[in-house]
PDB file of N, CA and C in Angstrom:
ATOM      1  N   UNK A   1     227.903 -12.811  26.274  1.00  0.00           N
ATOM      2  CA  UNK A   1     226.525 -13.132  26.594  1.00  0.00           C
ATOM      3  C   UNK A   1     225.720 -13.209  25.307  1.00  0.00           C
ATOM      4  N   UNK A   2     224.773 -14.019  24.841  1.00  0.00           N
ATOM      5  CA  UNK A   2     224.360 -13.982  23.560  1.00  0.00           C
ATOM      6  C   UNK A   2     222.543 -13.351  23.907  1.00  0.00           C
ATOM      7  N   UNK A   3     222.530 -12.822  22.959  1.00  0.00           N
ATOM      8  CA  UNK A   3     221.526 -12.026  23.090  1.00  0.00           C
ATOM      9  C   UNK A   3     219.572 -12.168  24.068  1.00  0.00           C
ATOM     10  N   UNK A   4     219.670 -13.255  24.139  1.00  0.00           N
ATOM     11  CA  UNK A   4     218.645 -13.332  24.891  1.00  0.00           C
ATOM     12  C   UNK A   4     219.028 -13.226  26.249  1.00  0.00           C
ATOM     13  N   UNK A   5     220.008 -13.272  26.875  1.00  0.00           N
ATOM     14  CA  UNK A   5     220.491 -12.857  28.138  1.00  0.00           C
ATOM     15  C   UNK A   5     220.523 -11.245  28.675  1.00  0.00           C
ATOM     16  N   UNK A   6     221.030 -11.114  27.439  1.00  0.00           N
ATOM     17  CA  UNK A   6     220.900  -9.442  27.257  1.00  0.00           C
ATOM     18  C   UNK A   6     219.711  -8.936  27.379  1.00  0.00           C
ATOM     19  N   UNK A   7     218.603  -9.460  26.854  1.00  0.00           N
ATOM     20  CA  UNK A   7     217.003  -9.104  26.581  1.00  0.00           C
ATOM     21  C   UNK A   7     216.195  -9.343  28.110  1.00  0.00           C
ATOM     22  N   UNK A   8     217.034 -10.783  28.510  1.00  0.00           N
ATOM     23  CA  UNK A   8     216.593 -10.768  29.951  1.00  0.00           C
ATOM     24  C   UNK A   8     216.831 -10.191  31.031  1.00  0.00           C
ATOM     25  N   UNK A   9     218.376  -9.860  30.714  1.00  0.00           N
ATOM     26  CA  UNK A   9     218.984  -9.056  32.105  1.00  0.00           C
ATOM     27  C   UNK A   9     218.241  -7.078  31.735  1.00  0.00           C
ATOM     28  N   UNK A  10     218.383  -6.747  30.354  1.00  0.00           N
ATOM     29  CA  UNK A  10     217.564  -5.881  30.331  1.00  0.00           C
ATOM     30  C   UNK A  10     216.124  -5.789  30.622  1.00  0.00           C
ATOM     31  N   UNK A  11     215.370  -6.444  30.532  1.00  0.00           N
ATOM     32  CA  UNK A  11     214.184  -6.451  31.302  1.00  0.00           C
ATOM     33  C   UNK A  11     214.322  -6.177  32.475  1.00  0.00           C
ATOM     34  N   UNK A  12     214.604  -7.247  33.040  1.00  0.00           N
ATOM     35  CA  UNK A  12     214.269  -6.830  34.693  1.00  0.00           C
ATOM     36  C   UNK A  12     215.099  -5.514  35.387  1.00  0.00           C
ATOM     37  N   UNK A  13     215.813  -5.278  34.885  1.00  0.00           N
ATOM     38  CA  UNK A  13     216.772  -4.035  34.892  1.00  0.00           C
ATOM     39  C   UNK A  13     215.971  -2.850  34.566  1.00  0.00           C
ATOM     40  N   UNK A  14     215.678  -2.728  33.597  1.00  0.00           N
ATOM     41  CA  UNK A  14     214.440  -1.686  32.834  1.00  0.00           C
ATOM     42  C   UNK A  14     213.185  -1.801  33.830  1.00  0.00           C
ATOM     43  N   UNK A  15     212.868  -3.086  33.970  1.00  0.00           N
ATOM     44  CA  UNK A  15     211.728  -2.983  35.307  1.00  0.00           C
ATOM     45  C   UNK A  15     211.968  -2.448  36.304  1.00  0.00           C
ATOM     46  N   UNK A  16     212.695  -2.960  37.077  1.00  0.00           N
ATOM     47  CA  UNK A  16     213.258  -2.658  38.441  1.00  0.00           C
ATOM     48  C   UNK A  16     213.713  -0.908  38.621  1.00  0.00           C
ATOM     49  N   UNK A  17     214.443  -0.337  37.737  1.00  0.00           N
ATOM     50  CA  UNK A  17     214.977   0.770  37.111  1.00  0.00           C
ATOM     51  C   UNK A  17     213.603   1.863  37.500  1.00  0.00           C
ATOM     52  N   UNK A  18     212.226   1.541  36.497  1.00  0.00           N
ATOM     53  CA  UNK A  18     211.589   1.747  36.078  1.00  0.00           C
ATOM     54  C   UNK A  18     211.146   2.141  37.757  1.00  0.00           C
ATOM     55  N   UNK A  19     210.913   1.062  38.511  1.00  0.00           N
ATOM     56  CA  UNK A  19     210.055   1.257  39.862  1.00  0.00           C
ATOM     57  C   UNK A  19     210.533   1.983  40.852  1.00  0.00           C
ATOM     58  N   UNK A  20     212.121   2.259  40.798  1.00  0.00           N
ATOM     59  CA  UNK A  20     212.962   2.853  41.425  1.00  0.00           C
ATOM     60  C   UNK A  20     212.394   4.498  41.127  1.00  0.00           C
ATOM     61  N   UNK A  21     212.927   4.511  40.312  1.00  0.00           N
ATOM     62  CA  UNK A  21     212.909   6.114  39.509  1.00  0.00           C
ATOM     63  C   UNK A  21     211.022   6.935  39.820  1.00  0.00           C
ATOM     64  N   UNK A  22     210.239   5.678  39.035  1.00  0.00           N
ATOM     65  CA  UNK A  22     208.825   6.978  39.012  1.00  0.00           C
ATOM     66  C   UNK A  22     207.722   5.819  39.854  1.00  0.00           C
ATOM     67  N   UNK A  23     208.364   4.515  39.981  1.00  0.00           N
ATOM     68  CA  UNK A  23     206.845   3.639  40.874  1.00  0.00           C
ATOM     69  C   UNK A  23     206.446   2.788  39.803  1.00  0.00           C
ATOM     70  N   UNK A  24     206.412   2.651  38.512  1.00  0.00           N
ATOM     71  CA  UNK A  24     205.444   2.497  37.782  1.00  0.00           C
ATOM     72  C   UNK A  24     206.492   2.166  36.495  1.00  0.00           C
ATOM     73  N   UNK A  25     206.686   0.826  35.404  1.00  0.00           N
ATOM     74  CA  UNK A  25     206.686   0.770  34.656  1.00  0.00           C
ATOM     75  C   UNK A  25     206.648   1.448  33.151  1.00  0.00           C
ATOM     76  N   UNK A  26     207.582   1.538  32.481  1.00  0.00           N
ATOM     77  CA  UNK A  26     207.181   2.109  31.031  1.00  0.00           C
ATOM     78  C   UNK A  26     206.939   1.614  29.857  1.00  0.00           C
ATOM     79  N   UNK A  27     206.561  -0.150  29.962  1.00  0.00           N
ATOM     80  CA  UNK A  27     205.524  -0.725  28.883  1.00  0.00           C
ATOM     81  C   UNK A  27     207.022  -1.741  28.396  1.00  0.00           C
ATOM     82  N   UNK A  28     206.653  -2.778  27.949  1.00  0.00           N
ATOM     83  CA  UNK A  28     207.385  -3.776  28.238  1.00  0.00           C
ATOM     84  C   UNK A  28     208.545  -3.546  27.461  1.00  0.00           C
ATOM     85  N   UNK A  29     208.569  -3.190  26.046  1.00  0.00           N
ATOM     86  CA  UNK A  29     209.448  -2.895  24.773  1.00  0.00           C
ATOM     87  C   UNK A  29     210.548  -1.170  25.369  1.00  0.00           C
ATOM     88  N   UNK A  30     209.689  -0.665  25.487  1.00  0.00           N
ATOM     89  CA  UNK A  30     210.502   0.517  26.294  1.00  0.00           C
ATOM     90  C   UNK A  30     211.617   0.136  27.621  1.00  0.00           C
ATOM     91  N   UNK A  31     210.804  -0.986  28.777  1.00  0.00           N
ATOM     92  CA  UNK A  31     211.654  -1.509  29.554  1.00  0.00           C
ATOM     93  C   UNK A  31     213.068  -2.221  29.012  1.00  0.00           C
ATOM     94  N   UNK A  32     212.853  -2.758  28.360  1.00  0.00           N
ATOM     95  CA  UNK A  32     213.628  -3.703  27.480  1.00  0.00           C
ATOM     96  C   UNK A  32     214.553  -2.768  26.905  1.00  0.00           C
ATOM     97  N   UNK A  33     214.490  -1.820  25.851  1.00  0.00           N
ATOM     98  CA  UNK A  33     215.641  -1.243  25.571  1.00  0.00           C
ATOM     99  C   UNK A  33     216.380  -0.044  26.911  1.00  0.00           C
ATOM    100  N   UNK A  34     215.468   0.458  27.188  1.00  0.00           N
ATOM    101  CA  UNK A  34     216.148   1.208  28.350  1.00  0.00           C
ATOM    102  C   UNK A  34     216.720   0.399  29.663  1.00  0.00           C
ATOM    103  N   UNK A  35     216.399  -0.327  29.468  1.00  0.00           N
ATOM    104  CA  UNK A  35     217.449  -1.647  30.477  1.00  0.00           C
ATOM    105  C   UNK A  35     218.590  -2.254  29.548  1.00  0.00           C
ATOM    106  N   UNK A  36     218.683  -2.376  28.812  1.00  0.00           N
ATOM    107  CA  UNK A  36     219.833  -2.648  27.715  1.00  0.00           C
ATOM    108  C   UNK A  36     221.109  -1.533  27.697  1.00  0.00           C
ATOM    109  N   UNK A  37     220.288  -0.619  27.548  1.00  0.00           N
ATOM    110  CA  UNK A  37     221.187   0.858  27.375  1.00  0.00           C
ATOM    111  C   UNK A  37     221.169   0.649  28.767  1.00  0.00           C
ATOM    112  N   UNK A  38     220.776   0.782  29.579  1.00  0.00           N
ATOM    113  CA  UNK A  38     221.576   1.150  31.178  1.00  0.00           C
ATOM    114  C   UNK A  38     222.255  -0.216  31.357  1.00  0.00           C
ATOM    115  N   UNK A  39     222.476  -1.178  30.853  1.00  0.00           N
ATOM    116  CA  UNK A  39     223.201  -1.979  31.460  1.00  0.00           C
ATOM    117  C   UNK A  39     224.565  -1.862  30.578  1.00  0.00           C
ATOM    118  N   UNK A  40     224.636  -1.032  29.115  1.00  0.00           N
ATOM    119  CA  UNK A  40     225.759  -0.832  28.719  1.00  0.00           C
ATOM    120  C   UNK A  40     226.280   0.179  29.951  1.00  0.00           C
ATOM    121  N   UNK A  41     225.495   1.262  30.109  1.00  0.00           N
ATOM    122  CA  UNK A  41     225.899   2.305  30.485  1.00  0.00           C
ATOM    123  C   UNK A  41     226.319   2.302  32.259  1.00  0.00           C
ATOM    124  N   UNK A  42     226.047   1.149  32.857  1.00  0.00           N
ATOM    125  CA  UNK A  42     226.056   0.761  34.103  1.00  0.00           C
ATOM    126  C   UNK A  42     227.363   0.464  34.165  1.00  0.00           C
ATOM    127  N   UNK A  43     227.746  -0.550  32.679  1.00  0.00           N
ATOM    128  CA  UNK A  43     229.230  -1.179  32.406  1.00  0.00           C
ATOM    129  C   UNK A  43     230.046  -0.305  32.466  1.00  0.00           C
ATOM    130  N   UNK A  44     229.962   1.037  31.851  1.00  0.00           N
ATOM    131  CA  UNK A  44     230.985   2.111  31.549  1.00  0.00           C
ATOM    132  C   UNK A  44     231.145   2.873  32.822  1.00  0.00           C
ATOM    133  N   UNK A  45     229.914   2.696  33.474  1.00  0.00           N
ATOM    134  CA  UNK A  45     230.404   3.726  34.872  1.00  0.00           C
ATOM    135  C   UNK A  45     230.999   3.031  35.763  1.00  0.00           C
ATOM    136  N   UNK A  46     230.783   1.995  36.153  1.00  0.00           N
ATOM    137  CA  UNK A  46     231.746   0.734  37.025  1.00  0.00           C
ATOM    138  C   UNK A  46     233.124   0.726  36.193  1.00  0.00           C
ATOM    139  N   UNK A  47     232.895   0.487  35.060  1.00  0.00           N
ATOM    140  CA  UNK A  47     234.608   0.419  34.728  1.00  0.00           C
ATOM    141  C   UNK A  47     235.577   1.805  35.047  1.00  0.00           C
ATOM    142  N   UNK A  48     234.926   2.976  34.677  1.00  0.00           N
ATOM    143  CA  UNK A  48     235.537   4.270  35.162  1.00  0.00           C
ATOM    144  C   UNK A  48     235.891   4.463  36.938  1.00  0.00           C
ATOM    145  N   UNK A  49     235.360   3.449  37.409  1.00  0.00           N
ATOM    146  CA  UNK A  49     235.181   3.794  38.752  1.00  0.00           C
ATOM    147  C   UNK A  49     236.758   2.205  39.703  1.00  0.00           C
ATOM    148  N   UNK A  50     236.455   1.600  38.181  1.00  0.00           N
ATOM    149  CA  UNK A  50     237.614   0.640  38.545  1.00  0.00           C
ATOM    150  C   UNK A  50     237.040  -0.809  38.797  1.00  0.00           C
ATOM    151  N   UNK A  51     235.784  -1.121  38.876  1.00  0.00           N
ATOM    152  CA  UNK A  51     235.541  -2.217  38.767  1.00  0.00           C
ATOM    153  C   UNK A  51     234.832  -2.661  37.038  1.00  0.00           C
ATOM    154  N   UNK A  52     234.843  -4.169  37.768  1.00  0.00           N
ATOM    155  CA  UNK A  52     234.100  -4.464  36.368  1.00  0.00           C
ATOM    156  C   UNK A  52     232.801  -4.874  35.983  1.00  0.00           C
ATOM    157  N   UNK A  53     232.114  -4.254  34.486  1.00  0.00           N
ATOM    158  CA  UNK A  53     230.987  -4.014  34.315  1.00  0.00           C
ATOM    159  C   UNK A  53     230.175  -5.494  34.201  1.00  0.00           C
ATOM    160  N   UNK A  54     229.594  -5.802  33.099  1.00  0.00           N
ATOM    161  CA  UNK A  54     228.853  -6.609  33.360  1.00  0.00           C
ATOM    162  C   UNK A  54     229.549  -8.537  32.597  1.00  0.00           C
ATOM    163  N   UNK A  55     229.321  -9.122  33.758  1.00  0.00           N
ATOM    164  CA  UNK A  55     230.266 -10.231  33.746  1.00  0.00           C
ATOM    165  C   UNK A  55     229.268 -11.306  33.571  1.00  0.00           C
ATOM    166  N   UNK A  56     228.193 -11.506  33.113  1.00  0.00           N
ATOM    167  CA  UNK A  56     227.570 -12.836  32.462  1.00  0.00           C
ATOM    168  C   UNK A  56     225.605 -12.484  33.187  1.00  0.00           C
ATOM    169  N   UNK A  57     225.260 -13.224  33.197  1.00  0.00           N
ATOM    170  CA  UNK A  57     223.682 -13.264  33.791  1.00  0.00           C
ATOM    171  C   UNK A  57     223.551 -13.809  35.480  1.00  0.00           C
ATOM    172  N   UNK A  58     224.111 -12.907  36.331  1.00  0.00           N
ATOM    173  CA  UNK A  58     224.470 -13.320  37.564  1.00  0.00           C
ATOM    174  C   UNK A  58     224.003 -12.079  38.305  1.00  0.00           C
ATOM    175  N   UNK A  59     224.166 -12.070  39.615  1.00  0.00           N
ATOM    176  CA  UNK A  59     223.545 -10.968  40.770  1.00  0.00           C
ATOM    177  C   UNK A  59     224.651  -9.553  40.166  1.00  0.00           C
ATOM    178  N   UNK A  60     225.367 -10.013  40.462  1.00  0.00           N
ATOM    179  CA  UNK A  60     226.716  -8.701  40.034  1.00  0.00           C
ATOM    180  C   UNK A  60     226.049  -8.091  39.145  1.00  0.00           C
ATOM    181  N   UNK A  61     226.026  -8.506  37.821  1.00  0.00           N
ATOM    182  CA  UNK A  61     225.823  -7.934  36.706  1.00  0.00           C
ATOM    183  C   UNK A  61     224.352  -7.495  36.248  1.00  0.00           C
ATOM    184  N   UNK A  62     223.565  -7.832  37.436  1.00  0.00           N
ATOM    185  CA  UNK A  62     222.070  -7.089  37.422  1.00  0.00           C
ATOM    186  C   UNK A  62     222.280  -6.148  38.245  1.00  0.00           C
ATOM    187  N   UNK A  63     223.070  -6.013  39.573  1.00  0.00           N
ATOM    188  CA  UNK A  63     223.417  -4.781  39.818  1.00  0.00           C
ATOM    189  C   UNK A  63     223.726  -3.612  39.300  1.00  0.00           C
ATOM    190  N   UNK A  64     225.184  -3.812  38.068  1.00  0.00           N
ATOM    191  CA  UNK A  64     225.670  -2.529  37.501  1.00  0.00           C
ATOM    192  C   UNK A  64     224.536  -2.273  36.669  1.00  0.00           C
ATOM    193  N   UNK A  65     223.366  -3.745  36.055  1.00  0.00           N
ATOM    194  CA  UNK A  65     222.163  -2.976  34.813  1.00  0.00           C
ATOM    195  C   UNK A  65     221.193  -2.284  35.605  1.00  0.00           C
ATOM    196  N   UNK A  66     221.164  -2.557  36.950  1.00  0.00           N
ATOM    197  CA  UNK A  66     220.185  -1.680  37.116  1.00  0.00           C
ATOM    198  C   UNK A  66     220.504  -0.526  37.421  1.00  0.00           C
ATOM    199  N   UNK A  67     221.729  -0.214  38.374  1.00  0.00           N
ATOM    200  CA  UNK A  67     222.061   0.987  38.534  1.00  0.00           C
ATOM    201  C   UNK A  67     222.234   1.949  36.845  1.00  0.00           C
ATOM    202  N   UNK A  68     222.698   1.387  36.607  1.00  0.00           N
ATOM    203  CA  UNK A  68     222.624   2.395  34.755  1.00  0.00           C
ATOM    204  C   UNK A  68     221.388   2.640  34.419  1.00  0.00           C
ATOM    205  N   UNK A  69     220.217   1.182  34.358  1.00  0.00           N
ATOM    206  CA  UNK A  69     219.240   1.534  34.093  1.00  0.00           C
ATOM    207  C   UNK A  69     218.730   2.704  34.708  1.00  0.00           C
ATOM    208  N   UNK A  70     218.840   3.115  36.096  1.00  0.00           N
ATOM    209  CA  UNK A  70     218.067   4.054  36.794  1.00  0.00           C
ATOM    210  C   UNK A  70     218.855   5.334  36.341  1.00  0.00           C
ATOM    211  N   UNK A  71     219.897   5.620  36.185  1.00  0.00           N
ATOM    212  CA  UNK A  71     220.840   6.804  35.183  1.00  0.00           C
ATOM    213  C   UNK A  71     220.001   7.138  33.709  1.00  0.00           C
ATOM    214  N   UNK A  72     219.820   6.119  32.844  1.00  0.00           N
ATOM    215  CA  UNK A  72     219.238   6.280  31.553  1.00  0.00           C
ATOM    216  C   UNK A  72     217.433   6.694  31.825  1.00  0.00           C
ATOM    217  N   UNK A  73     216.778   5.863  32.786  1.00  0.00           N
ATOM    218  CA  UNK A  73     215.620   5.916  32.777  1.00  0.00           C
ATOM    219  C   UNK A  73     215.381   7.646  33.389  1.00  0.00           C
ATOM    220  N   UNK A  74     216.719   7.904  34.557  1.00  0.00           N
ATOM    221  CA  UNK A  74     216.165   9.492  34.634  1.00  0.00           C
ATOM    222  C   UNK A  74     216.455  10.238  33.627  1.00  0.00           C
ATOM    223  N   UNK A  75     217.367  10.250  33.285  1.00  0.00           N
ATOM    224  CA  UNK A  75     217.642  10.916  31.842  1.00  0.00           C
ATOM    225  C   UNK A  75     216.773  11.100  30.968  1.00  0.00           C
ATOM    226  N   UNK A  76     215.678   9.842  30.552  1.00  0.00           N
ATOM    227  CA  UNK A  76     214.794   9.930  29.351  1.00  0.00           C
ATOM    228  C   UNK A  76     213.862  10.695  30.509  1.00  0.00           C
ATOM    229  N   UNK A  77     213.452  10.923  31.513  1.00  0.00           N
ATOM    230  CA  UNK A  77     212.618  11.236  31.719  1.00  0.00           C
ATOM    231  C   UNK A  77     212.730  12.918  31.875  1.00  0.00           C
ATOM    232  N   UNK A  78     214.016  13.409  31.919  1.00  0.00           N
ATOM    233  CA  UNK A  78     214.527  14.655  31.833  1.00  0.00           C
ATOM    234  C   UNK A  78     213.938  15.268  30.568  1.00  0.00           C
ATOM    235  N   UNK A  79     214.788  14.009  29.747  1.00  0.00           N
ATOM    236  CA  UNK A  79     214.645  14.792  28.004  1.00  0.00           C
ATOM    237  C   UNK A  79     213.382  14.381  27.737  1.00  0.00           C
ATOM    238  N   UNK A  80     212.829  13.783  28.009  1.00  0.00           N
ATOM    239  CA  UNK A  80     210.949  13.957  27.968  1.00  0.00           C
ATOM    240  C   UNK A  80     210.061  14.861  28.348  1.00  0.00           C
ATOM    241  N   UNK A  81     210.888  15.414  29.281  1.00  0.00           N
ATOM    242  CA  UNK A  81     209.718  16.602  30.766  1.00  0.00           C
ATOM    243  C   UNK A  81     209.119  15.777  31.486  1.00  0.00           C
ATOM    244  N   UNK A  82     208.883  14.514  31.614  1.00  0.00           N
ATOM    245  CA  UNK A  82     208.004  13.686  32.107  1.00  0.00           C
ATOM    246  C   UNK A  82     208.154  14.216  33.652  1.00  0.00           C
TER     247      UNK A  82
END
């Protein structure tokens, strides 16, 4: 995937993530990397689980980013206190 796919599928991932978890957005640049990182991290938990992680800019592969995203986004919000 070359990088603006990545930037896109992390967005809306980081968004979506974002609305899941607290309702409310965490500012566009924050969405963006924490949708990135959960969509690596979405990849690694689907592959441990036996399927596969993220396979191009398609429905599938906004699935595993968002589910990660919502893993990473609680996490930061752990190690925040938020």
């Amino acid at each position: 995937m070359s990088v603006i796919s990545w930037v896109i599928l992390g967005l809306i991932a980081g968004f979506v993530g974002s609305k899941i978890v607290n309702k409310r957005g965490e500012g566009f640049l924050l969405d963006i990397a924490l949708g990135v990182v959960g969509a690596i991290v979405g990849g690694i938990i689907f592959s441990f689980f036996g399927a596969s992680g993220i396979t191009g800019l398609n429905l599938y592969s906004m699935i595993v980013a968002i589910v990660g995203s919502v893993v990473v986004i609680y996490g930061y919000h752990m190690v925040a206190g938020r």
